[in-house]
PDB file of N, CA and C in Angstrom:
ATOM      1  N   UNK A   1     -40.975 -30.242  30.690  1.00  0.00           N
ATOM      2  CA  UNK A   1     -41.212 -28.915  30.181  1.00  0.00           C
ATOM      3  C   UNK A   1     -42.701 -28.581  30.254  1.00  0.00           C
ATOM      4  N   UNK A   2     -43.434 -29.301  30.245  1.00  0.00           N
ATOM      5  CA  UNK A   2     -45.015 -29.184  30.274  1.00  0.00           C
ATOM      6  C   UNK A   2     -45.249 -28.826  31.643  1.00  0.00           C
ATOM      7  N   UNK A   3     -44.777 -29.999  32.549  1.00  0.00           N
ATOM      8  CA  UNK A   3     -45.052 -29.205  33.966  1.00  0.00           C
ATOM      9  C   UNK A   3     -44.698 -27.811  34.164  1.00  0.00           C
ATOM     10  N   UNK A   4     -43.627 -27.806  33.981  1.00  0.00           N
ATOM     11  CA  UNK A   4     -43.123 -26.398  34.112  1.00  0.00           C
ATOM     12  C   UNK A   4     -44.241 -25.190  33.496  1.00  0.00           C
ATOM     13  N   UNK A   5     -44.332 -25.268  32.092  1.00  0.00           N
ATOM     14  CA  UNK A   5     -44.990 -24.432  31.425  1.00  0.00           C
ATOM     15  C   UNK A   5     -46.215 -24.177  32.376  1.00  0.00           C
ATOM     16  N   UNK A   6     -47.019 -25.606  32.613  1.00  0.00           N
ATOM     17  CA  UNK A   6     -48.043 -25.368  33.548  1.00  0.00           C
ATOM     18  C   UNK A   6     -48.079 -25.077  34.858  1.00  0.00           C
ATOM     19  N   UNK A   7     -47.146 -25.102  35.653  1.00  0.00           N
ATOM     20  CA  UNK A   7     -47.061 -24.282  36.602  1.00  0.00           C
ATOM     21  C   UNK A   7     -46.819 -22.701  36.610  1.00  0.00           C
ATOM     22  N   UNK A   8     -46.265 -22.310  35.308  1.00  0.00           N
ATOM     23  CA  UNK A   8     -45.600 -21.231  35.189  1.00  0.00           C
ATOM     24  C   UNK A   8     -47.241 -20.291  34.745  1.00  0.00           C
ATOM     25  N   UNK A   9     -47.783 -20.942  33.614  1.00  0.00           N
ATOM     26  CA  UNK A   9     -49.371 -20.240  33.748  1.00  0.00           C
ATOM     27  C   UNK A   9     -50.318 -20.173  35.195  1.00  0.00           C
ATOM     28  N   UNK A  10     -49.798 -21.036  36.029  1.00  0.00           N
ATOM     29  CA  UNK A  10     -50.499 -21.044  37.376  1.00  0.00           C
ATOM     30  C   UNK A  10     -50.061 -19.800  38.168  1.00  0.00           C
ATOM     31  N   UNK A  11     -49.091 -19.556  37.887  1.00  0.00           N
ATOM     32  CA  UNK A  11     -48.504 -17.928  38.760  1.00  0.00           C
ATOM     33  C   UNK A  11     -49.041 -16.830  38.399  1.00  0.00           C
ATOM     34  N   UNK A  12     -49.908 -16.500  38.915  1.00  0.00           N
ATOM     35  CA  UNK A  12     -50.042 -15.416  39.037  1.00  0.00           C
ATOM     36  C   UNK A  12     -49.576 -13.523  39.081  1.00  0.00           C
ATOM     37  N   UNK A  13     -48.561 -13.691  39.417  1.00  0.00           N
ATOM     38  CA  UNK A  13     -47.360 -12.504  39.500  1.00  0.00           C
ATOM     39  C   UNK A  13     -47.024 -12.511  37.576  1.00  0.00           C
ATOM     40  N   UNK A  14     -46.725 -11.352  37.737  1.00  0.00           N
ATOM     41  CA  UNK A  14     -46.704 -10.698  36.412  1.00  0.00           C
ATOM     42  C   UNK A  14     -44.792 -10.826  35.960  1.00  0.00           C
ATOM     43  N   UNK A  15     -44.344 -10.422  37.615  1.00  0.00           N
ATOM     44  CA  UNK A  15     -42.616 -10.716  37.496  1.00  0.00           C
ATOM     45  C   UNK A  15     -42.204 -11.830  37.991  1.00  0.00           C
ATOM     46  N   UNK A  16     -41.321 -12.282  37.816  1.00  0.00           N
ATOM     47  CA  UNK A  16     -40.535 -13.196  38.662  1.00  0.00           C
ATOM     48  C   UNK A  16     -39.787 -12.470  38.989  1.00  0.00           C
ATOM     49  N   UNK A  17     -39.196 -12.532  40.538  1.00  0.00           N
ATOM     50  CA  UNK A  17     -38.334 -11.635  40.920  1.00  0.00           C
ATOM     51  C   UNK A  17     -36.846 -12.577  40.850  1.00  0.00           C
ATOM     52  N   UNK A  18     -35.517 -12.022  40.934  1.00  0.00           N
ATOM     53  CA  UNK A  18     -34.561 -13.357  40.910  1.00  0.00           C
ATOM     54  C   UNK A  18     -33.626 -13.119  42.340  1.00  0.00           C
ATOM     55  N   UNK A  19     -33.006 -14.057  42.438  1.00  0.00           N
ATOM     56  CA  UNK A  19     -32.058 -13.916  43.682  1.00  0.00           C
ATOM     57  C   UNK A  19     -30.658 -13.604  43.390  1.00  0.00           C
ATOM     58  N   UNK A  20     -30.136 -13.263  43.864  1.00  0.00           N
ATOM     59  CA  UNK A  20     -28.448 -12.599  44.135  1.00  0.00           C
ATOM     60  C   UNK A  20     -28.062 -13.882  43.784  1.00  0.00           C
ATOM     61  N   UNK A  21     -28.417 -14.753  44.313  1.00  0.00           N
ATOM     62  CA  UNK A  21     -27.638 -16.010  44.527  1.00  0.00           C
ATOM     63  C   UNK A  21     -27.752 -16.775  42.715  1.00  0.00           C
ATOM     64  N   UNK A  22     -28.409 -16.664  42.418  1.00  0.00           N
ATOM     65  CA  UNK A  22     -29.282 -16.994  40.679  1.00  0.00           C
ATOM     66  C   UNK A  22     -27.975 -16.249  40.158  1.00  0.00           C
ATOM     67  N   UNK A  23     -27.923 -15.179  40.413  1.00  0.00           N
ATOM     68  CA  UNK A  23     -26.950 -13.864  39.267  1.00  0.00           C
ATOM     69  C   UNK A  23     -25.501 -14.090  39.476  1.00  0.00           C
ATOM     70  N   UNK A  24     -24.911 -14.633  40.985  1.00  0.00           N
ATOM     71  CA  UNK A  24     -24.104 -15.221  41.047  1.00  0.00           C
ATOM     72  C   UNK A  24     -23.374 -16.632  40.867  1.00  0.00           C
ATOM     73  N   UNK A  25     -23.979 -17.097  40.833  1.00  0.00           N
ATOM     74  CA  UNK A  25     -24.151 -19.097  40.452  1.00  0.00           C
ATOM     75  C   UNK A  25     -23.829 -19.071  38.865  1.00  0.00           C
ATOM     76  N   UNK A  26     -24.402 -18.032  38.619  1.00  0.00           N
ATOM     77  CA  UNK A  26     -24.635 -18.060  36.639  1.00  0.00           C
ATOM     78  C   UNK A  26     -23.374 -17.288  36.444  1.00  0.00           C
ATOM     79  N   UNK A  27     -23.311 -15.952  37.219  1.00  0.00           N
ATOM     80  CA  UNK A  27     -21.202 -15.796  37.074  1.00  0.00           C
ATOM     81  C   UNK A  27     -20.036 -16.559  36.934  1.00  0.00           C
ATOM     82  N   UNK A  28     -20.288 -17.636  37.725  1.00  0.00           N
ATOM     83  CA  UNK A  28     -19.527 -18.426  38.454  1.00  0.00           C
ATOM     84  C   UNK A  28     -19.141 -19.988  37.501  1.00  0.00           C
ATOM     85  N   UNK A  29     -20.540 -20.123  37.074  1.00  0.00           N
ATOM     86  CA  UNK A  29     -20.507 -21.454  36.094  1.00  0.00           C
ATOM     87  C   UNK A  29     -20.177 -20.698  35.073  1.00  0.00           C
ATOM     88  N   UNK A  30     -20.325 -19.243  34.488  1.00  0.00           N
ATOM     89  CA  UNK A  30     -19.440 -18.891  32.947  1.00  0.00           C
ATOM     90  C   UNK A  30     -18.044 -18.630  32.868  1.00  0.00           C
ATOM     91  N   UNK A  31     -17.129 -18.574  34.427  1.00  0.00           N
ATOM     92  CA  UNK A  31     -16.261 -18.178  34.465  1.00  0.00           C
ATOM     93  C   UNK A  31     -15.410 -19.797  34.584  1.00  0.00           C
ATOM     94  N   UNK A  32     -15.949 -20.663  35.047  1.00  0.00           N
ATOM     95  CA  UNK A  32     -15.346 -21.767  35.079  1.00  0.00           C
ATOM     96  C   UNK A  32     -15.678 -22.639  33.595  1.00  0.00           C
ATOM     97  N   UNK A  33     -16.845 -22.235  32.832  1.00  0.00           N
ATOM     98  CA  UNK A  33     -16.935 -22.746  31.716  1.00  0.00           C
ATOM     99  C   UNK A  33     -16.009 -22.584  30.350  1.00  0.00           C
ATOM    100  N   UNK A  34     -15.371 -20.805  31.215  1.00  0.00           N
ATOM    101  CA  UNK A  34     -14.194 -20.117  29.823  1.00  0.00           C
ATOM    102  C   UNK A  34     -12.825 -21.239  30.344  1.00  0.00           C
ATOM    103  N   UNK A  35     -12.829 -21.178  31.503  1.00  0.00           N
ATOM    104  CA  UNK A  35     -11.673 -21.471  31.815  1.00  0.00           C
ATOM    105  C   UNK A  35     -11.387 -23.019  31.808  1.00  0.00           C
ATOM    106  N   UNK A  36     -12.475 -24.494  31.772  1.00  0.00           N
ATOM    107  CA  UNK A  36     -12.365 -25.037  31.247  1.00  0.00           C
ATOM    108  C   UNK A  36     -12.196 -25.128  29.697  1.00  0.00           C
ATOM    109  N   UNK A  37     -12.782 -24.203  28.964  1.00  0.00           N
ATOM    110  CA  UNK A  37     -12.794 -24.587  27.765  1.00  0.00           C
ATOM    111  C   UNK A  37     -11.143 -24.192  27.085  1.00  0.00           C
ATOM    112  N   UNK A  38     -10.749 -23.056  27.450  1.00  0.00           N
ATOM    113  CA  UNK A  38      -9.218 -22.427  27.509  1.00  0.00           C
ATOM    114  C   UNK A  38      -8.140 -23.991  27.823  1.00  0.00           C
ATOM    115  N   UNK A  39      -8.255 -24.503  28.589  1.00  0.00           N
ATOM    116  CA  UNK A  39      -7.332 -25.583  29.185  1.00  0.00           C
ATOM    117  C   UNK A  39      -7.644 -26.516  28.428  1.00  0.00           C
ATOM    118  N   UNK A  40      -8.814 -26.944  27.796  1.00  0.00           N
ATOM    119  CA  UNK A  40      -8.898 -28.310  26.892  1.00  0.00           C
ATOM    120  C   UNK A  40      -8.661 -27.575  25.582  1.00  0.00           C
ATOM    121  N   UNK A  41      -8.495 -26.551  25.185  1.00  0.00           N
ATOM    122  CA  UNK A  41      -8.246 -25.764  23.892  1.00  0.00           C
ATOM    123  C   UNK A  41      -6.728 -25.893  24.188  1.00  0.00           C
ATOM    124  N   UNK A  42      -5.909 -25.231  25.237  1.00  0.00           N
ATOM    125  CA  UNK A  42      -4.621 -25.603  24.991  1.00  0.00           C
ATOM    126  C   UNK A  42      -4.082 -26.559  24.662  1.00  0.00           C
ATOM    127  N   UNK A  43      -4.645 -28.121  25.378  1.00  0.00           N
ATOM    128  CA  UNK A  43      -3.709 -29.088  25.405  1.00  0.00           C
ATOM    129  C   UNK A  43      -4.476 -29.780  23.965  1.00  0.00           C
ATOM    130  N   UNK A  44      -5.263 -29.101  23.082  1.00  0.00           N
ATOM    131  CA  UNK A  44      -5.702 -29.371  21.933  1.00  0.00           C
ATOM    132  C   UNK A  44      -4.907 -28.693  20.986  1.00  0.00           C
ATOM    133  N   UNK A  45      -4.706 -27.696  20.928  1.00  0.00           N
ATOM    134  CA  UNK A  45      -3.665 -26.622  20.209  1.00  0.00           C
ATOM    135  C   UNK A  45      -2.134 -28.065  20.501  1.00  0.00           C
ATOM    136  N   UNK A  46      -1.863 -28.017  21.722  1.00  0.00           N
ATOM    137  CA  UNK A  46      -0.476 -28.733  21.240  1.00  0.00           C
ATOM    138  C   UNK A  46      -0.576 -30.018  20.696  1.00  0.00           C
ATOM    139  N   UNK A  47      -1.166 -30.698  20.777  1.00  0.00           N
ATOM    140  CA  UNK A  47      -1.802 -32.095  20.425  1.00  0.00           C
ATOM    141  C   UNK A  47      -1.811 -32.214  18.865  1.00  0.00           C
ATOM    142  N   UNK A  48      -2.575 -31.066  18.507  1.00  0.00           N
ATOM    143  CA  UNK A  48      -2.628 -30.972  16.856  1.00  0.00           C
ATOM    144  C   UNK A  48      -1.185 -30.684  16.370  1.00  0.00           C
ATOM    145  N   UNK A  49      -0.800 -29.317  16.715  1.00  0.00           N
ATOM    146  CA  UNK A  49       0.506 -29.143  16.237  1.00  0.00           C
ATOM    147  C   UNK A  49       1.724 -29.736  16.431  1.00  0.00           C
ATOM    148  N   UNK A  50       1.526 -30.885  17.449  1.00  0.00           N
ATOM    149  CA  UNK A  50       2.563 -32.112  17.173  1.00  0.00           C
ATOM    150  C   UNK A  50       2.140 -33.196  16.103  1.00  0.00           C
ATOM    151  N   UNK A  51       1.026 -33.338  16.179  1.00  0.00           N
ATOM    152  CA  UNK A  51       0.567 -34.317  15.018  1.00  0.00           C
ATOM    153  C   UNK A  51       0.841 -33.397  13.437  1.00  0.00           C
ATOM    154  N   UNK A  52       0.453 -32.603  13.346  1.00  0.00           N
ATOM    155  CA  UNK A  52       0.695 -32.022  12.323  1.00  0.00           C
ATOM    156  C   UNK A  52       2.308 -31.812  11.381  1.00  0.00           C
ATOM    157  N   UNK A  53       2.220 -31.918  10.022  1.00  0.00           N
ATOM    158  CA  UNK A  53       3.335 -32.380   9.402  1.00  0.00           C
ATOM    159  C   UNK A  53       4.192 -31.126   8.927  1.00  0.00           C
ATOM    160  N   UNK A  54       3.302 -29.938   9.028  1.00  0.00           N
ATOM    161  CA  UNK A  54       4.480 -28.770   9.084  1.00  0.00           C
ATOM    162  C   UNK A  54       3.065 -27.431   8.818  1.00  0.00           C
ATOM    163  N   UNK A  55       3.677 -26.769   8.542  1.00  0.00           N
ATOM    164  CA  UNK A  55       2.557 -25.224   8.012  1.00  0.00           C
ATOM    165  C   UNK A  55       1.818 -25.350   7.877  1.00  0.00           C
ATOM    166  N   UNK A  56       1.809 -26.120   6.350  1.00  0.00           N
ATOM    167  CA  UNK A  56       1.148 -26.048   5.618  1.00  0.00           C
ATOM    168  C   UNK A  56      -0.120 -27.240   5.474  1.00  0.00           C
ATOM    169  N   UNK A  57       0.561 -28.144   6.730  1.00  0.00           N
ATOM    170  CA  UNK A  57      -0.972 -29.004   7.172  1.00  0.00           C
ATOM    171  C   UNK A  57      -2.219 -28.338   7.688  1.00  0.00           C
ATOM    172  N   UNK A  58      -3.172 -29.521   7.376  1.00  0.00           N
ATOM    173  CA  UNK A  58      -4.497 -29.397   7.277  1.00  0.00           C
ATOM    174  C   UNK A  58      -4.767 -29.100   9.159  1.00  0.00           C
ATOM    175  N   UNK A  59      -4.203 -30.191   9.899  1.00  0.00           N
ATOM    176  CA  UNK A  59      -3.935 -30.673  11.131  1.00  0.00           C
ATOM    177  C   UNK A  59      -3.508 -28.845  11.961  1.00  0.00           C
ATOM    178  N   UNK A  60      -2.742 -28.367  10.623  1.00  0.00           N
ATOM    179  CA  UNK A  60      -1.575 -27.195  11.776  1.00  0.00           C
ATOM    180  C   UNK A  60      -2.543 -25.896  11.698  1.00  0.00           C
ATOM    181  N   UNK A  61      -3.425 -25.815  10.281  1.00  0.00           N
ATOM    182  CA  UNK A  61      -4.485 -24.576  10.591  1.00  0.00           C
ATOM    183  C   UNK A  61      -5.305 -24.939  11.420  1.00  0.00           C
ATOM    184  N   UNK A  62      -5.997 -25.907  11.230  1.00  0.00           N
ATOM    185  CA  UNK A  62      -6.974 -26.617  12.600  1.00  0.00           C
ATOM    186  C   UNK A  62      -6.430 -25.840  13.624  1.00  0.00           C
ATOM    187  N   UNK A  63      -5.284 -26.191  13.974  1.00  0.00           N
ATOM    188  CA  UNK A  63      -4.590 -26.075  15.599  1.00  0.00           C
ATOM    189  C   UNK A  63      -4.603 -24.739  15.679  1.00  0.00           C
ATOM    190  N   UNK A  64      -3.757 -23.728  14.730  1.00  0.00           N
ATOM    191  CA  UNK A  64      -4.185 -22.156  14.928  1.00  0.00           C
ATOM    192  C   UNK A  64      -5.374 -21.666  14.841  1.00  0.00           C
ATOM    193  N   UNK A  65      -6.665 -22.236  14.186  1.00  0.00           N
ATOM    194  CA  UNK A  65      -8.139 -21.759  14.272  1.00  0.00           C
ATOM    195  C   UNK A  65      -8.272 -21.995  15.562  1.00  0.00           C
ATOM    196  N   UNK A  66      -8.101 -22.625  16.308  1.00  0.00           N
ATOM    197  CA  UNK A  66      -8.240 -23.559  17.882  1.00  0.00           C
ATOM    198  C   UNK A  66      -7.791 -22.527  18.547  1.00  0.00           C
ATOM    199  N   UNK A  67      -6.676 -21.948  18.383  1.00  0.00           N
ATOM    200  CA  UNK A  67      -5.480 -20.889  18.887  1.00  0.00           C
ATOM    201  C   UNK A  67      -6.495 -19.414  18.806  1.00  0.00           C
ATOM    202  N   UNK A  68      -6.656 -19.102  17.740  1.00  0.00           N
ATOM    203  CA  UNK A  68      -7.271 -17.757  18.067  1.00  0.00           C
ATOM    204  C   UNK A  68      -8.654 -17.883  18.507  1.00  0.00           C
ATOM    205  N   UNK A  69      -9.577 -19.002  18.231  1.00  0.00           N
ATOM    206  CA  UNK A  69     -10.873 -18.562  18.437  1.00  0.00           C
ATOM    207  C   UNK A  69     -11.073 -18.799  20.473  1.00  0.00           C
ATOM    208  N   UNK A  70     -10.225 -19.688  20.758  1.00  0.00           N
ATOM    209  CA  UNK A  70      -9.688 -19.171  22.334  1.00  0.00           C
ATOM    210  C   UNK A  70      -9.287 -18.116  22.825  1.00  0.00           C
ATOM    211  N   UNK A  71      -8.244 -17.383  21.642  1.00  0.00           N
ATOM    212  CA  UNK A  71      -7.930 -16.049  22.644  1.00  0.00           C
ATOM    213  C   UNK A  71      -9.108 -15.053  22.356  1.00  0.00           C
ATOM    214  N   UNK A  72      -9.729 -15.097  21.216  1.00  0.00           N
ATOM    215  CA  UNK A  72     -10.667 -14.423  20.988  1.00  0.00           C
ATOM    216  C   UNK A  72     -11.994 -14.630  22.021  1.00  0.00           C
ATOM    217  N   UNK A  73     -12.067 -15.491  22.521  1.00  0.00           N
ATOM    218  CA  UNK A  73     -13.258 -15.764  23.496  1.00  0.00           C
ATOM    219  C   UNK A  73     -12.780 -15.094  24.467  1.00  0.00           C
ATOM    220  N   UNK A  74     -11.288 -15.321  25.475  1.00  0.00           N
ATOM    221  CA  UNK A  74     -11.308 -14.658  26.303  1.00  0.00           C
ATOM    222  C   UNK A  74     -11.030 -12.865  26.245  1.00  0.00           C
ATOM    223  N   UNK A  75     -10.558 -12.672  25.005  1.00  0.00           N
ATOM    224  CA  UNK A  75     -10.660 -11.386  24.618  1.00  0.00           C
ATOM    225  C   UNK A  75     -12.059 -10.818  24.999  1.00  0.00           C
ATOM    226  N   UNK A  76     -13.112 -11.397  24.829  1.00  0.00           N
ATOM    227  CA  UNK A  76     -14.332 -10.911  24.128  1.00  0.00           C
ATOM    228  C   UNK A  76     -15.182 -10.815  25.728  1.00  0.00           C
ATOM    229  N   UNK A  77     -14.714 -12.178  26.281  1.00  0.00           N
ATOM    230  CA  UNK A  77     -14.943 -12.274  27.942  1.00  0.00           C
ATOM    231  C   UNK A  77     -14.316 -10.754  28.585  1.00  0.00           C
ATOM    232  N   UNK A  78     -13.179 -10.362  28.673  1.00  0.00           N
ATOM    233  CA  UNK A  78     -13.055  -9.051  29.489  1.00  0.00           C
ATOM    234  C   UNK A  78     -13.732  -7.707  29.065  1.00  0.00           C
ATOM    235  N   UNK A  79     -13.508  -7.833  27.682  1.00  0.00           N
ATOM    236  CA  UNK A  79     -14.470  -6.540  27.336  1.00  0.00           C
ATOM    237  C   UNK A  79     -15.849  -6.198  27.438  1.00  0.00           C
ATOM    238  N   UNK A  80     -16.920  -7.629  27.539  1.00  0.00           N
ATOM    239  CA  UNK A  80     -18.040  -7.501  27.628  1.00  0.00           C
ATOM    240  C   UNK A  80     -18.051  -7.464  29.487  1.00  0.00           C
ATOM    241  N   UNK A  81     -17.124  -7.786  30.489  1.00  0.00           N
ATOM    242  CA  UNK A  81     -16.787  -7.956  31.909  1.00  0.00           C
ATOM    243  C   UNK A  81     -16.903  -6.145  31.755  1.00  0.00           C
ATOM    244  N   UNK A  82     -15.403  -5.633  31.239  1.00  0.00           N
ATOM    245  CA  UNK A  82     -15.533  -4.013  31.929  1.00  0.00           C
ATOM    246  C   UNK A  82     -16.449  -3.178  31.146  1.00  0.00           C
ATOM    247  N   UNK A  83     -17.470  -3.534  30.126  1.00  0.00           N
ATOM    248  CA  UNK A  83     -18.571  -2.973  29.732  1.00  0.00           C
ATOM    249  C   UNK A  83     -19.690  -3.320  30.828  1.00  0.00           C
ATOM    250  N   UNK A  84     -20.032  -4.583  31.247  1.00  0.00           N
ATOM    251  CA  UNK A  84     -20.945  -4.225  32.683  1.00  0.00           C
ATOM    252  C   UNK A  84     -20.547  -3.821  33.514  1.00  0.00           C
ATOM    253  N   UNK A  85     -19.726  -3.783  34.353  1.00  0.00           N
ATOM    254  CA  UNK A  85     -18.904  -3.058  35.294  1.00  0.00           C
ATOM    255  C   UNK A  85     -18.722  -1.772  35.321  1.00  0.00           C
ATOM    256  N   UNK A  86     -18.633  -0.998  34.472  1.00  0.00           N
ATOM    257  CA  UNK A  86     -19.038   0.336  33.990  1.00  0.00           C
ATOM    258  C   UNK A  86     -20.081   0.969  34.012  1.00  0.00           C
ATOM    259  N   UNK A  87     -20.752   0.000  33.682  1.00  0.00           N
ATOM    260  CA  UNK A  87     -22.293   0.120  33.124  1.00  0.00           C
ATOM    261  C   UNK A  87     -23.371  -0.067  34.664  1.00  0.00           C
ATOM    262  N   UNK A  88     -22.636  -0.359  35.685  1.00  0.00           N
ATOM    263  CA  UNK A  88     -23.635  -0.164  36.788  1.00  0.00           C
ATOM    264  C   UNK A  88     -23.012   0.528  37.660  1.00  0.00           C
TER     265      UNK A  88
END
């Protein structure tokens, strides 16, 4: 981090300009990051709620907090998607 910092005072330019390729790479790793996290959230959701001893386990809210705060991510993923998409 020091190098960095000190190279970064060595530049001269006021902007950094970025590449297409930067804006796409960073698309690309958040879209595979939802979609890993979705697939280890599912087979976590069933995992719990087989272990779990009925409703009213500790184990079975776990598993539904697991349940919505997944759909809620990808909820939250399309709307903030067709708010930029709009937006340019």
């Amino acid at each position: 981090m020091t190098a960095m910092y000190y190279l970064r005072k060595q530049l001269k330019m006021i902007e950094v300009m970025a590449d297409e390729r930067d804006y796409k790479l960073a698309g690309n790793a958040a879209r595979h990051t939802i979609t890993i996290y979705g697939l280890i959230g599912v087979f976590g959701i069933f995992i719990l709620m087989a272990l779990s001893g009925g409703k009213e386990d500790f184990i079975y809210i776990l598993s539904q907090y697991l349940a919505f705060s997944i759909c809620f991510l990808f909820i939250l993923n399309v709307v903030i998607f067709r708010y930029l998409t709009q937006k340019k």
